[in-house]
PDB file of N, CA and C in Angstrom:
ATOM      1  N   UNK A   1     -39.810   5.778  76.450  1.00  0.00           N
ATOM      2  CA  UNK A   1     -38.409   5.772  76.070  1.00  0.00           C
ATOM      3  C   UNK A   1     -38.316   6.012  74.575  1.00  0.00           C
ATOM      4  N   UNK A   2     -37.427   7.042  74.163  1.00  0.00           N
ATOM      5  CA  UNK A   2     -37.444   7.048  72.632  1.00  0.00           C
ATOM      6  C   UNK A   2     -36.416   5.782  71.569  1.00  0.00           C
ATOM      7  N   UNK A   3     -36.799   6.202  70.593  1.00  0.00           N
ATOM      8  CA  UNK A   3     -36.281   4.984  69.974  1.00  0.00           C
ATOM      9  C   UNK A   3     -34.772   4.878  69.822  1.00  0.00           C
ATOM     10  N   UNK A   4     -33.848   6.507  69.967  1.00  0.00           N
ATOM     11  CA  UNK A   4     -32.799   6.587  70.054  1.00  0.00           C
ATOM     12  C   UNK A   4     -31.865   5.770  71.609  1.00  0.00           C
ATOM     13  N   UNK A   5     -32.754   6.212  72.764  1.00  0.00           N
ATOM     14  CA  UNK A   5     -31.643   5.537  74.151  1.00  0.00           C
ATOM     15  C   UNK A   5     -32.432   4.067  74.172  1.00  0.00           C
ATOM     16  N   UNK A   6     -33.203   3.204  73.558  1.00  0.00           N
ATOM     17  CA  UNK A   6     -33.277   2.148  73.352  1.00  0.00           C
ATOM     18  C   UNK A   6     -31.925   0.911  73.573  1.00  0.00           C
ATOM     19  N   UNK A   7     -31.606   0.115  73.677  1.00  0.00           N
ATOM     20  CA  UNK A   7     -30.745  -0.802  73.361  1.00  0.00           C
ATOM     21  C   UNK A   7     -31.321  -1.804  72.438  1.00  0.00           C
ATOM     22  N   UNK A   8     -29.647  -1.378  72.259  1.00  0.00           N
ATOM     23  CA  UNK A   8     -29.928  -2.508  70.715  1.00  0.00           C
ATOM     24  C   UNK A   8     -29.892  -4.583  71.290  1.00  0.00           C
ATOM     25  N   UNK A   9     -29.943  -5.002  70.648  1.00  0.00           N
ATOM     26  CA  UNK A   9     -29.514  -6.353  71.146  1.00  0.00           C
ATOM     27  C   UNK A   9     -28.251  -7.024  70.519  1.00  0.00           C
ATOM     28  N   UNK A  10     -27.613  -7.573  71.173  1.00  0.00           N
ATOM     29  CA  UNK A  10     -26.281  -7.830  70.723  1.00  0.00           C
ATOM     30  C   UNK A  10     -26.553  -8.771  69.369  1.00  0.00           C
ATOM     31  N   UNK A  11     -25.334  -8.746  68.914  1.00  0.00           N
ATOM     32  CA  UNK A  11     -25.293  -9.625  67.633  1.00  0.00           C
ATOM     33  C   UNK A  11     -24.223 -10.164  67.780  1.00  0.00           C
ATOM     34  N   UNK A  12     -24.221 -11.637  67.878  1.00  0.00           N
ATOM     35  CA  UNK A  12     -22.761 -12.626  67.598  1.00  0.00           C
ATOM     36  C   UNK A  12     -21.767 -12.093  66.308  1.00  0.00           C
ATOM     37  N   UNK A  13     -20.748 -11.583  65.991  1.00  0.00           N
ATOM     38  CA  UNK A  13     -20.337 -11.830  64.931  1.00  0.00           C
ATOM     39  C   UNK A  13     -19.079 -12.697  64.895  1.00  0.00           C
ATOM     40  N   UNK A  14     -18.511 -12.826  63.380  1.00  0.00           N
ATOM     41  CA  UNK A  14     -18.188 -13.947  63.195  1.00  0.00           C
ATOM     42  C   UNK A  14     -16.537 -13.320  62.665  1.00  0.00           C
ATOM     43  N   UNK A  15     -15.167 -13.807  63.322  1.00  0.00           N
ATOM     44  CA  UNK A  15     -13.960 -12.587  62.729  1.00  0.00           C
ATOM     45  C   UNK A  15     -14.081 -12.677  61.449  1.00  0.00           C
ATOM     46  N   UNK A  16     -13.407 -11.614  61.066  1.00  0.00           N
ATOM     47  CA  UNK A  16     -13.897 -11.304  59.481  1.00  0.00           C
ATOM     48  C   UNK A  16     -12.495 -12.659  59.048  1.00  0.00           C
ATOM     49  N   UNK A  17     -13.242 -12.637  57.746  1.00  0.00           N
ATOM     50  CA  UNK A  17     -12.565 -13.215  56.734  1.00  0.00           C
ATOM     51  C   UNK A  17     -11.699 -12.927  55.946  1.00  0.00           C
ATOM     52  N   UNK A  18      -9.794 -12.720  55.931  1.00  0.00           N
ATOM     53  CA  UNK A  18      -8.838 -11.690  55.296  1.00  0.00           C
ATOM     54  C   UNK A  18      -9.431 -12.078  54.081  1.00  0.00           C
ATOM     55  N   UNK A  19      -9.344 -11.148  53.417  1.00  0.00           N
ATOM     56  CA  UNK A  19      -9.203 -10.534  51.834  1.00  0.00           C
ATOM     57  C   UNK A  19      -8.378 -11.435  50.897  1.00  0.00           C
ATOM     58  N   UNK A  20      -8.780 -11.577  49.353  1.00  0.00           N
ATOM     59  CA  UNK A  20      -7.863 -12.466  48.780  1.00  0.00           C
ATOM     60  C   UNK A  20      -6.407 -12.060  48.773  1.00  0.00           C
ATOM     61  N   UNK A  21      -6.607 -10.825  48.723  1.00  0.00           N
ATOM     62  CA  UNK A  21      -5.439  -9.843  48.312  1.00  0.00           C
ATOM     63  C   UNK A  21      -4.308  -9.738  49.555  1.00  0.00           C
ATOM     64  N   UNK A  22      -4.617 -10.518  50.468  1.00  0.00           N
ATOM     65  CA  UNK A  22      -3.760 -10.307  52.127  1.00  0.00           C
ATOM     66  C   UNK A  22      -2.318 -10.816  51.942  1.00  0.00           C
ATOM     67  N   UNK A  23      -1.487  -9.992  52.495  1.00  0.00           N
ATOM     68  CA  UNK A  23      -0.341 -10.724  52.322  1.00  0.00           C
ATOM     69  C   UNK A  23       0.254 -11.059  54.008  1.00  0.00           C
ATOM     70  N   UNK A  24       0.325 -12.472  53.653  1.00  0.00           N
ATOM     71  CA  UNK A  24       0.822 -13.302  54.918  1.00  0.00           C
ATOM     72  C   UNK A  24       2.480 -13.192  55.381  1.00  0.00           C
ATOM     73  N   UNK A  25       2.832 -13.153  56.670  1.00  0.00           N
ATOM     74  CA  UNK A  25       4.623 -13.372  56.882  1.00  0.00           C
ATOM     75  C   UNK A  25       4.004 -13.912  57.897  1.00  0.00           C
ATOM     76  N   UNK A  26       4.906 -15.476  57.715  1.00  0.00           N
ATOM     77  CA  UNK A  26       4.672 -16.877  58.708  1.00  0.00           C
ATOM     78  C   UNK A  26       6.191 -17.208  59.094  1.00  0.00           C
ATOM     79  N   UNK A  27       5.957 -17.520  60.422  1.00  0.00           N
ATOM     80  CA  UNK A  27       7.534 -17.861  60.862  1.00  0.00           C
ATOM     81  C   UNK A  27       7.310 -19.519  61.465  1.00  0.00           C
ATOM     82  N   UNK A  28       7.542 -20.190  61.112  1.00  0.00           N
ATOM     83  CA  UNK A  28       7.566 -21.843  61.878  1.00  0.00           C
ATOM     84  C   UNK A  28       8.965 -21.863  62.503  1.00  0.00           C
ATOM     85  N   UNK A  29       8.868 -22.089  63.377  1.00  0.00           N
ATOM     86  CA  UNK A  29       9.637 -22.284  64.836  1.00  0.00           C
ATOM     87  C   UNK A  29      10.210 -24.081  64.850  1.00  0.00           C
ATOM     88  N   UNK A  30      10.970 -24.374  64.530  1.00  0.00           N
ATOM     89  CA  UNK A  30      11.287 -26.082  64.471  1.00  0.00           C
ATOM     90  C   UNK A  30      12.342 -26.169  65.639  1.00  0.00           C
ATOM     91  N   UNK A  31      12.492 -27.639  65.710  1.00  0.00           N
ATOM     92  CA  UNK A  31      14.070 -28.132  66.664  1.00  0.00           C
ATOM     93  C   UNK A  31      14.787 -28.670  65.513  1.00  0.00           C
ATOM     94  N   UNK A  32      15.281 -28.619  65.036  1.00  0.00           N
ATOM     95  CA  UNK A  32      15.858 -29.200  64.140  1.00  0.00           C
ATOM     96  C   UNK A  32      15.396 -29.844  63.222  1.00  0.00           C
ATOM     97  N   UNK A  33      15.812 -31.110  62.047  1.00  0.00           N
ATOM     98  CA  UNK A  33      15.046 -31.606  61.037  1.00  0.00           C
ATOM     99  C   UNK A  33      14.617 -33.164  61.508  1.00  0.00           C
ATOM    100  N   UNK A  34      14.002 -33.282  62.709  1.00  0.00           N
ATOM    101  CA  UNK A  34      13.163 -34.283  63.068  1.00  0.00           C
ATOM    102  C   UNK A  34      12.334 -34.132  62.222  1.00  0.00           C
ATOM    103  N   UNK A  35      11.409 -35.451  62.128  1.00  0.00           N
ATOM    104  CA  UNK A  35      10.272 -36.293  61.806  1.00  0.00           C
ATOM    105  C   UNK A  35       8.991 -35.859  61.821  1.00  0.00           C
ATOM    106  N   UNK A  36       8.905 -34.745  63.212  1.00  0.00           N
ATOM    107  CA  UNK A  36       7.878 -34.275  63.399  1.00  0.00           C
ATOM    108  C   UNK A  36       7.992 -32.840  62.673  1.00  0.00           C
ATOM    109  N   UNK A  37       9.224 -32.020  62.816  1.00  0.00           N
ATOM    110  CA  UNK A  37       9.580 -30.641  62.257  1.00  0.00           C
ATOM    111  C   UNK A  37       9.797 -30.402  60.573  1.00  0.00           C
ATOM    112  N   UNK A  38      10.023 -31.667  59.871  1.00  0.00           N
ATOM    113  CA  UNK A  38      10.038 -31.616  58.822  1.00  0.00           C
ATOM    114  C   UNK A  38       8.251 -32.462  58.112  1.00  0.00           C
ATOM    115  N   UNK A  39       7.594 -33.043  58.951  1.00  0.00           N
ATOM    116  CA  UNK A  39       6.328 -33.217  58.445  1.00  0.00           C
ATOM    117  C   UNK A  39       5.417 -31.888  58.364  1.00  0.00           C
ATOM    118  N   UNK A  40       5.780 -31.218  59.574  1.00  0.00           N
ATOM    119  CA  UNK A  40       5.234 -30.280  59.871  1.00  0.00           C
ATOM    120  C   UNK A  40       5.480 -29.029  59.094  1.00  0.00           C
ATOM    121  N   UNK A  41       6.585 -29.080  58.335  1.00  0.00           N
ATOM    122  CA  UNK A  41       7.049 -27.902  57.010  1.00  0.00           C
ATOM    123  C   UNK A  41       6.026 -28.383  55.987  1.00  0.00           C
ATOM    124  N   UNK A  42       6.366 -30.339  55.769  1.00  0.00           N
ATOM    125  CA  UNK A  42       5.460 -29.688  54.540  1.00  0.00           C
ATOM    126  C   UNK A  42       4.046 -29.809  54.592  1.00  0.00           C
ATOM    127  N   UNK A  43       3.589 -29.689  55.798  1.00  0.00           N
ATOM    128  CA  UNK A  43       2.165 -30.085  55.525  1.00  0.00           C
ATOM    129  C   UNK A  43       1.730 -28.413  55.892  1.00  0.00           C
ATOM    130  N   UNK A  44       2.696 -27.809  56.192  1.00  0.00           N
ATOM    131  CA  UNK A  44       2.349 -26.224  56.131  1.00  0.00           C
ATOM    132  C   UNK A  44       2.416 -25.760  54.484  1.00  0.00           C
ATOM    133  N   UNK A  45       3.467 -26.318  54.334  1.00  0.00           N
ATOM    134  CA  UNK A  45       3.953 -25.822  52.443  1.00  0.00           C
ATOM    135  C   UNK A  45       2.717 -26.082  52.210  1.00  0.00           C
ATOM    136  N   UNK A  46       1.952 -26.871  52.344  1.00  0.00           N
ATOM    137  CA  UNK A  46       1.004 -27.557  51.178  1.00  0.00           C
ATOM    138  C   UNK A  46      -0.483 -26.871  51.320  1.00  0.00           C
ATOM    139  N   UNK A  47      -0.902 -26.690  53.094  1.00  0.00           N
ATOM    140  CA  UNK A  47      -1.860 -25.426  53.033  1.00  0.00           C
ATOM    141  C   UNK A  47      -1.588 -24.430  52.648  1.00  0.00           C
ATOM    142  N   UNK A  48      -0.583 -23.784  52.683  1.00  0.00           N
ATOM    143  CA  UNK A  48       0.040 -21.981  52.488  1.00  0.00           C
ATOM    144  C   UNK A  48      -0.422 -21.972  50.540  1.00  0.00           C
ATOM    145  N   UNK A  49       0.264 -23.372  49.604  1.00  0.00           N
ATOM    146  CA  UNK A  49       0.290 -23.225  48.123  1.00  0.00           C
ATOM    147  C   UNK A  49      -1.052 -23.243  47.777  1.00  0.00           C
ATOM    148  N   UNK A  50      -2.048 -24.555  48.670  1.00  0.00           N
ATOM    149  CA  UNK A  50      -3.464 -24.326  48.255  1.00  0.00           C
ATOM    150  C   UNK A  50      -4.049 -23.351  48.620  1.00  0.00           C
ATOM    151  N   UNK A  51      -3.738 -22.453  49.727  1.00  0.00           N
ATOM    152  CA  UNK A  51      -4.831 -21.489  50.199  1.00  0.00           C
ATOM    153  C   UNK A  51      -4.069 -19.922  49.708  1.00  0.00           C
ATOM    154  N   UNK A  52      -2.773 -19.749  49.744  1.00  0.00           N
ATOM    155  CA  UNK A  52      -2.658 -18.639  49.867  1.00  0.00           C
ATOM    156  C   UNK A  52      -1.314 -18.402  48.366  1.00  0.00           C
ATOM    157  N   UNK A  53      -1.193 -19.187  48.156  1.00  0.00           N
ATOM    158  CA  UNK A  53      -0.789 -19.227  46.585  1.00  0.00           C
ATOM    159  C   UNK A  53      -0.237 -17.707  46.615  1.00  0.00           C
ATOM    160  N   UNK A  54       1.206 -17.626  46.036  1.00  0.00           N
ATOM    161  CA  UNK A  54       1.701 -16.244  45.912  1.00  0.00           C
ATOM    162  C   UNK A  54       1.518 -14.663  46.778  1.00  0.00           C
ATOM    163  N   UNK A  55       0.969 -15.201  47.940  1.00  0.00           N
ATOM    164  CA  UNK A  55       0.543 -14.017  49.305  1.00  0.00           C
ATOM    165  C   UNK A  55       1.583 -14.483  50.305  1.00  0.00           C
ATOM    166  N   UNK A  56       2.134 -15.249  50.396  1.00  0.00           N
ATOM    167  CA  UNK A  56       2.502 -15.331  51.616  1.00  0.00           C
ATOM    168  C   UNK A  56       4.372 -15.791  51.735  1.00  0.00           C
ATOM    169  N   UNK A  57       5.240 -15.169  52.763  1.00  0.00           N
ATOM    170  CA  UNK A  57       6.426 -15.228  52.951  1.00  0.00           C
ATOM    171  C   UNK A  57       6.392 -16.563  54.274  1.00  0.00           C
ATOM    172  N   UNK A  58       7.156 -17.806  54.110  1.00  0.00           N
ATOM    173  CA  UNK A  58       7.747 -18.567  55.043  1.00  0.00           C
ATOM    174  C   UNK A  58       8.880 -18.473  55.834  1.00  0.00           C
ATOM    175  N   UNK A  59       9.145 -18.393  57.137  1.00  0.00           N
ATOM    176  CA  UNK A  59      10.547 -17.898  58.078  1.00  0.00           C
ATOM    177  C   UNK A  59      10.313 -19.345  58.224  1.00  0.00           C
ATOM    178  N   UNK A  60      11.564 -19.996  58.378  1.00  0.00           N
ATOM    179  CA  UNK A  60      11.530 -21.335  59.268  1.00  0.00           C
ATOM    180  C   UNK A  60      12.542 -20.698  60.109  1.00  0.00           C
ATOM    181  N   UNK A  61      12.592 -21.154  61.276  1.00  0.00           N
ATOM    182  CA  UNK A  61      13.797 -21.073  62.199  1.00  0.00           C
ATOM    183  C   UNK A  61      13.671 -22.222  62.536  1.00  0.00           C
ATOM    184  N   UNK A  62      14.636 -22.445  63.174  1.00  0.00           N
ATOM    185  CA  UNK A  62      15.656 -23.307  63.667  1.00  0.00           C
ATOM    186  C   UNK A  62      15.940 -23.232  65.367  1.00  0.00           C
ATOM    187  N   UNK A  63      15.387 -23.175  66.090  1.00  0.00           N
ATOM    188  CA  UNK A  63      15.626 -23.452  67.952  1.00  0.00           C
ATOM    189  C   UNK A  63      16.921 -23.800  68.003  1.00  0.00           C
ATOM    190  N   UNK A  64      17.364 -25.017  67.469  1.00  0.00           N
ATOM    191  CA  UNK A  64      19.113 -25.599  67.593  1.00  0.00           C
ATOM    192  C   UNK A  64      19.950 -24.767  67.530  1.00  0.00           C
ATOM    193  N   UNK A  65      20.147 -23.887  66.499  1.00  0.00           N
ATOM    194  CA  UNK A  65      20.669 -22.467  65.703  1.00  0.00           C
ATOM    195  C   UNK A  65      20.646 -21.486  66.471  1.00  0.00           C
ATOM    196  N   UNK A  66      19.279 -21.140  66.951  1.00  0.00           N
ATOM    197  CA  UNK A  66      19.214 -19.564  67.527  1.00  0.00           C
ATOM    198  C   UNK A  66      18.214 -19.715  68.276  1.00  0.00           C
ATOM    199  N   UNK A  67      18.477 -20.499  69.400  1.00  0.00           N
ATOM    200  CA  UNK A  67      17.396 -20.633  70.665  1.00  0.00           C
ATOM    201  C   UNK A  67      16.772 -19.087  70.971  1.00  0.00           C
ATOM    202  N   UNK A  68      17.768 -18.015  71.210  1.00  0.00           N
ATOM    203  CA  UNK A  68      17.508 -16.991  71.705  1.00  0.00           C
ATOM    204  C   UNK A  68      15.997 -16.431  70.438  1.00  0.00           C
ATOM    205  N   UNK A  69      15.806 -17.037  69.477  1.00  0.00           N
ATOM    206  CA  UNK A  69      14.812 -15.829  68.506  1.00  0.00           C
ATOM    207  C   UNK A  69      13.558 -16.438  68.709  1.00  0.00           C
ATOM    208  N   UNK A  70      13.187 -17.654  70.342  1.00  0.00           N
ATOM    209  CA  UNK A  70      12.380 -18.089  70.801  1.00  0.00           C
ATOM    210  C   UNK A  70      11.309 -17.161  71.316  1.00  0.00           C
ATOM    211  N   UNK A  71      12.690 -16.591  72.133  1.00  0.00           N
ATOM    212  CA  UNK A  71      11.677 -15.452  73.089  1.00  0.00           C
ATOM    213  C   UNK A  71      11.123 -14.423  72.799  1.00  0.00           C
ATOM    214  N   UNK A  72      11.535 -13.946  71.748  1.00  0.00           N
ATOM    215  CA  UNK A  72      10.604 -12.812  70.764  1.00  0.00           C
ATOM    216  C   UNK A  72       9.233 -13.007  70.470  1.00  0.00           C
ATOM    217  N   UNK A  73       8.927 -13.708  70.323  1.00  0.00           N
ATOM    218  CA  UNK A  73       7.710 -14.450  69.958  1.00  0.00           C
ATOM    219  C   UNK A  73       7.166 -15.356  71.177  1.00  0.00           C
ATOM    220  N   UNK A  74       7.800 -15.344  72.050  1.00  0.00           N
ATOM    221  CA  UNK A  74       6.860 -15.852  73.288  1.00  0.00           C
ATOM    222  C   UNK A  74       6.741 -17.375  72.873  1.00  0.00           C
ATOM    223  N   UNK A  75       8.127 -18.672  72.425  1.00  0.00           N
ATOM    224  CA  UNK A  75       7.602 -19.739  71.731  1.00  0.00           C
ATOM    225  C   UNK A  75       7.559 -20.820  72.916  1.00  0.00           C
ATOM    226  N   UNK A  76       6.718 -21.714  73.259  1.00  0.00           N
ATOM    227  CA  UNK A  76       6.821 -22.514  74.416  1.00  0.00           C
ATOM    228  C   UNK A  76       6.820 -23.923  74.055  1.00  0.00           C
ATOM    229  N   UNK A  77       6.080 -24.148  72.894  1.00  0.00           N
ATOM    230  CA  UNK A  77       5.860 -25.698  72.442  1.00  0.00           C
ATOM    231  C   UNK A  77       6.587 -25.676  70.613  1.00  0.00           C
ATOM    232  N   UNK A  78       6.862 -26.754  70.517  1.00  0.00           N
ATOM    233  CA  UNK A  78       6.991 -26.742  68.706  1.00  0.00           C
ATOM    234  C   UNK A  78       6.252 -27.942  68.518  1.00  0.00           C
ATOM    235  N   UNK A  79       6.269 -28.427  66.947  1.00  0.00           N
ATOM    236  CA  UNK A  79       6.829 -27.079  66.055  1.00  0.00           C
ATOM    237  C   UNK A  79       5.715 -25.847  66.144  1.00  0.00           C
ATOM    238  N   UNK A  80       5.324 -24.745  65.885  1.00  0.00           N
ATOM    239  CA  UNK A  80       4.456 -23.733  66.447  1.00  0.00           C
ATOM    240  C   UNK A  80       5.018 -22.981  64.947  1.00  0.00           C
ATOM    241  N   UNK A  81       3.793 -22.091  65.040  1.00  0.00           N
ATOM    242  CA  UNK A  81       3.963 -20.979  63.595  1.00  0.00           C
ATOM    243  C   UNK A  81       3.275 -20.033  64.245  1.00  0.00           C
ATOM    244  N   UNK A  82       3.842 -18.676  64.080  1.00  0.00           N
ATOM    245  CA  UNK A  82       3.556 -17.668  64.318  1.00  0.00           C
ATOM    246  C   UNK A  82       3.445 -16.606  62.734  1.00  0.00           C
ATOM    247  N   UNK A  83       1.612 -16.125  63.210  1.00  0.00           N
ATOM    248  CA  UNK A  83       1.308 -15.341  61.732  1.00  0.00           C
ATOM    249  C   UNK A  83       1.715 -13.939  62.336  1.00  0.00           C
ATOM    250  N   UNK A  84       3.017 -13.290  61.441  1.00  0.00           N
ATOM    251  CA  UNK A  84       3.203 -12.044  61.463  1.00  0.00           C
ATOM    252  C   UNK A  84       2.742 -10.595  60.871  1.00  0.00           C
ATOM    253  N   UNK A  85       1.781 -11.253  60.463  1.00  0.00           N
ATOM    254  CA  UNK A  85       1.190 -10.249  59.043  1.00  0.00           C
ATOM    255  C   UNK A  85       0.134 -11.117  58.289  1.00  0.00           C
ATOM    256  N   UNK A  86      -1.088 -10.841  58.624  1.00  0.00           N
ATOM    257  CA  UNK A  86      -1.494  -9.237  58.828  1.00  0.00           C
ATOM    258  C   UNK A  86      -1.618  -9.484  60.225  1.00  0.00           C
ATOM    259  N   UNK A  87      -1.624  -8.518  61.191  1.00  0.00           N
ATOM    260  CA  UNK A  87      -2.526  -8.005  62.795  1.00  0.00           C
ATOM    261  C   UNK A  87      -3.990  -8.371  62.390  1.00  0.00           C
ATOM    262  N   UNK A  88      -4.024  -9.262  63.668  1.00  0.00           N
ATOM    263  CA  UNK A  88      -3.177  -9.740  64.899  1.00  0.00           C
ATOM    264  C   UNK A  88      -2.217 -10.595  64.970  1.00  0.00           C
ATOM    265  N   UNK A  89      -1.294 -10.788  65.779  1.00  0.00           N
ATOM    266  CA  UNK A  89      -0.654 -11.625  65.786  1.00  0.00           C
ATOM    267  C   UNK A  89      -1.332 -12.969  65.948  1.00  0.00           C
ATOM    268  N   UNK A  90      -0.833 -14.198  65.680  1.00  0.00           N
ATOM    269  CA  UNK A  90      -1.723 -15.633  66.077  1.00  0.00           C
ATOM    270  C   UNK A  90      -0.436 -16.743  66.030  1.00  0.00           C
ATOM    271  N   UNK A  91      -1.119 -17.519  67.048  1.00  0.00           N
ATOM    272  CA  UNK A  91       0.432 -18.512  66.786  1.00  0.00           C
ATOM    273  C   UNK A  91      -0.580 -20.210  66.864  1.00  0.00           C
ATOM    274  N   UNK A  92       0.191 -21.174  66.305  1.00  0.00           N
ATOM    275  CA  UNK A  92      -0.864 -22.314  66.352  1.00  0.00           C
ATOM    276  C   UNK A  92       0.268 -23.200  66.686  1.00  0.00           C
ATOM    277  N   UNK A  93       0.309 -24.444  67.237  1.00  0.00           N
ATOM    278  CA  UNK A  93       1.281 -25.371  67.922  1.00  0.00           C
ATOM    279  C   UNK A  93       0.970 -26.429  67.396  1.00  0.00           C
ATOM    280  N   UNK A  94       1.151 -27.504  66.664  1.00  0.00           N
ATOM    281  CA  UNK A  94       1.528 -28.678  65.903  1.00  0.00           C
ATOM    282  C   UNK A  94       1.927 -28.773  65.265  1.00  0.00           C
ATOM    283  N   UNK A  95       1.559 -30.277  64.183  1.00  0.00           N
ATOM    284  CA  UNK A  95       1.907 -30.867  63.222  1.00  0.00           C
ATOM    285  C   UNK A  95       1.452 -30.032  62.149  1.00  0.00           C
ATOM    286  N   UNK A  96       0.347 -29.560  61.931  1.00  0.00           N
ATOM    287  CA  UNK A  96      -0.588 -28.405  61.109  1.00  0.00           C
ATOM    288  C   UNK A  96      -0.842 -30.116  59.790  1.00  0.00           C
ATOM    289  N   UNK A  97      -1.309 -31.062  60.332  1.00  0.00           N
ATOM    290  CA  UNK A  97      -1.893 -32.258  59.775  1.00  0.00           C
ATOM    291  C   UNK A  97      -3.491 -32.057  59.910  1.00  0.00           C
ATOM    292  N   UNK A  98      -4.223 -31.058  60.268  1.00  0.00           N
ATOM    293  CA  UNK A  98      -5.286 -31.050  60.319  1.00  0.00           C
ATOM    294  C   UNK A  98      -5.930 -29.626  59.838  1.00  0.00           C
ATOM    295  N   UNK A  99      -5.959 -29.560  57.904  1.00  0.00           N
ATOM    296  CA  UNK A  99      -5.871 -27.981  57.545  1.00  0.00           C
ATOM    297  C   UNK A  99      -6.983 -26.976  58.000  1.00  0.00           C
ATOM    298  N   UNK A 100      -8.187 -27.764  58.346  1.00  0.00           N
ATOM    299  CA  UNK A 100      -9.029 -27.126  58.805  1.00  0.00           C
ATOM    300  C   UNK A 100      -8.653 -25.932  59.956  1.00  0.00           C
ATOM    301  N   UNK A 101      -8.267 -26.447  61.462  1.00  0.00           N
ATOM    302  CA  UNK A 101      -7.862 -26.189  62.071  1.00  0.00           C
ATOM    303  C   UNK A 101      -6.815 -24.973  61.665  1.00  0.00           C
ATOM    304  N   UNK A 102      -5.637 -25.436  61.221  1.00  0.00           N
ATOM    305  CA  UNK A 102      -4.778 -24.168  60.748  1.00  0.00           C
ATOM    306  C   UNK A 102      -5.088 -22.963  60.031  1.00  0.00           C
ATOM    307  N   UNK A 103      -6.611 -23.331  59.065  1.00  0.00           N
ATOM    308  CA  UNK A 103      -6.866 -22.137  58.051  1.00  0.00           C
ATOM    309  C   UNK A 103      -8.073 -21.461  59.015  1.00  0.00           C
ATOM    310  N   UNK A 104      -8.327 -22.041  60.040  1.00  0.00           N
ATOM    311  CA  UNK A 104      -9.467 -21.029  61.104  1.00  0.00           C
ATOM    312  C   UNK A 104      -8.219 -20.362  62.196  1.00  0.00           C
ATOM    313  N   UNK A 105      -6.748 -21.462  62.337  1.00  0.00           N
ATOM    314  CA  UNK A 105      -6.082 -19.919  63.297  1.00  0.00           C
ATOM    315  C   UNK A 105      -5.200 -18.959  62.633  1.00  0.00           C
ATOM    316  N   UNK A 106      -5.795 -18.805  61.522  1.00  0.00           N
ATOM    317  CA  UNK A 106      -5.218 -18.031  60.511  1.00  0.00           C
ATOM    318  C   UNK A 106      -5.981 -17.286  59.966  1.00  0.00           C
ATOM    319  N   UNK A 107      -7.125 -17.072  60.383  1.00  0.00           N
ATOM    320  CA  UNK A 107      -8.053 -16.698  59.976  1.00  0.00           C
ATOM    321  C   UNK A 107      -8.597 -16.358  58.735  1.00  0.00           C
ATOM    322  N   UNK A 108      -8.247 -17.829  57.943  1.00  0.00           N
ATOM    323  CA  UNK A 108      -8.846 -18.185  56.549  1.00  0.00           C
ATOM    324  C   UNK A 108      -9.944 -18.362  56.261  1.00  0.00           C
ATOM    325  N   UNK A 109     -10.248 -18.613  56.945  1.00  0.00           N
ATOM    326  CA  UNK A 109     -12.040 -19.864  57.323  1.00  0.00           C
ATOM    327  C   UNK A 109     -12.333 -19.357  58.880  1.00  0.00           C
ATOM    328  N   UNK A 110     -13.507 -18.891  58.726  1.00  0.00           N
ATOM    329  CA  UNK A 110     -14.350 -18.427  59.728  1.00  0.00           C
ATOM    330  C   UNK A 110     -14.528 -20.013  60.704  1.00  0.00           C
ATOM    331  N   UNK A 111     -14.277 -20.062  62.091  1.00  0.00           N
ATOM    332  CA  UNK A 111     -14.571 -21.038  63.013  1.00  0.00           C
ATOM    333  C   UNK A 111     -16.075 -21.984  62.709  1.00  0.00           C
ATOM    334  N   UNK A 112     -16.178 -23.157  62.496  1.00  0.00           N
ATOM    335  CA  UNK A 112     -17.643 -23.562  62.362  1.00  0.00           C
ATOM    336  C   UNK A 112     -18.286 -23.516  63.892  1.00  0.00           C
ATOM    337  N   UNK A 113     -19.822 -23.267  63.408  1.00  0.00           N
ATOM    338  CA  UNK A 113     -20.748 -23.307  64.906  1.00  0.00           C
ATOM    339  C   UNK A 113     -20.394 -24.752  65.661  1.00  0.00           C
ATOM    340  N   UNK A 114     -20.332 -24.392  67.040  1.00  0.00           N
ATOM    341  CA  UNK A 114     -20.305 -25.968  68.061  1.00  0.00           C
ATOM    342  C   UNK A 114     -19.095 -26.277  67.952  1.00  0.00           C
ATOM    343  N   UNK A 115     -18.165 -25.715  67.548  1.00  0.00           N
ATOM    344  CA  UNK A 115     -16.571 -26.083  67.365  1.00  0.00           C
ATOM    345  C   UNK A 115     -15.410 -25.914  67.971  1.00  0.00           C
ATOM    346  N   UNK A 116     -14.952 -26.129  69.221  1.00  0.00           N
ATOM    347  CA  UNK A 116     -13.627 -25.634  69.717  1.00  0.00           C
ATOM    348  C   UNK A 116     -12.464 -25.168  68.742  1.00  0.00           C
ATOM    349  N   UNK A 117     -11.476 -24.819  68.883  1.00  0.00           N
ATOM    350  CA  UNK A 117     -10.588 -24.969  68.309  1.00  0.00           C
ATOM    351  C   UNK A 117      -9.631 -26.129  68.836  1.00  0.00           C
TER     352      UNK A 117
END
């Protein structure tokens, strides 16, 4: 067999890591200004300023307001954030109290080995 129709062996890779330079559009999906929907703003504010500092645009909506701009986005649970930019799309469902978690479905931080999401 020559060395060209050989197979190669697969290689795990790991999704890439956006660029410093990426510019983010985030939409958080709330019910109104509950306890849970307003913890959940700022504990987003507070990853978005440490990690993405001057890259990134915040949508909050409002469900109470404009139930209908649910279904665009396919929203089933809140509070939920949907990353619009860059592709792919990604959407994550909580409190976003755990930044780890949020900056791997955002693909800030590469997933650690042995790790669910």
């Amino acid at each position: 067999m020559s060395r060209a129709m050989r197979a190669r062996p697969a290689v795990a890779r790991r999704p890439p890591v956006k660029a410093a330079s990426t510019e983010y559009l985030l939409r958080l999906y709330v019910a109104g200004r509950t306890a849970k929907s307003v913890q959940a703003l700022a504990n987003l504010k507070q990853i978005c300023e440490e990690h993405l500092a001057g890259r990134y645009q915040l949508e909050v909506v409002d469900l109470l307001e404009n139930p209908a701009l649910a279904r665009g986005d396919q929203i089933l649970a809140l509070p939920a954030l949907v990353r619009q930019l860059p592709p792919p799309v990604k959407k994550i469902i909580g409190d976003f109290s755990n930044a780890e978690r949020v900056l791997v479905g955002l693909d800030l931080r590469p997933m650690k080995k042995g790790r669910a999401r």
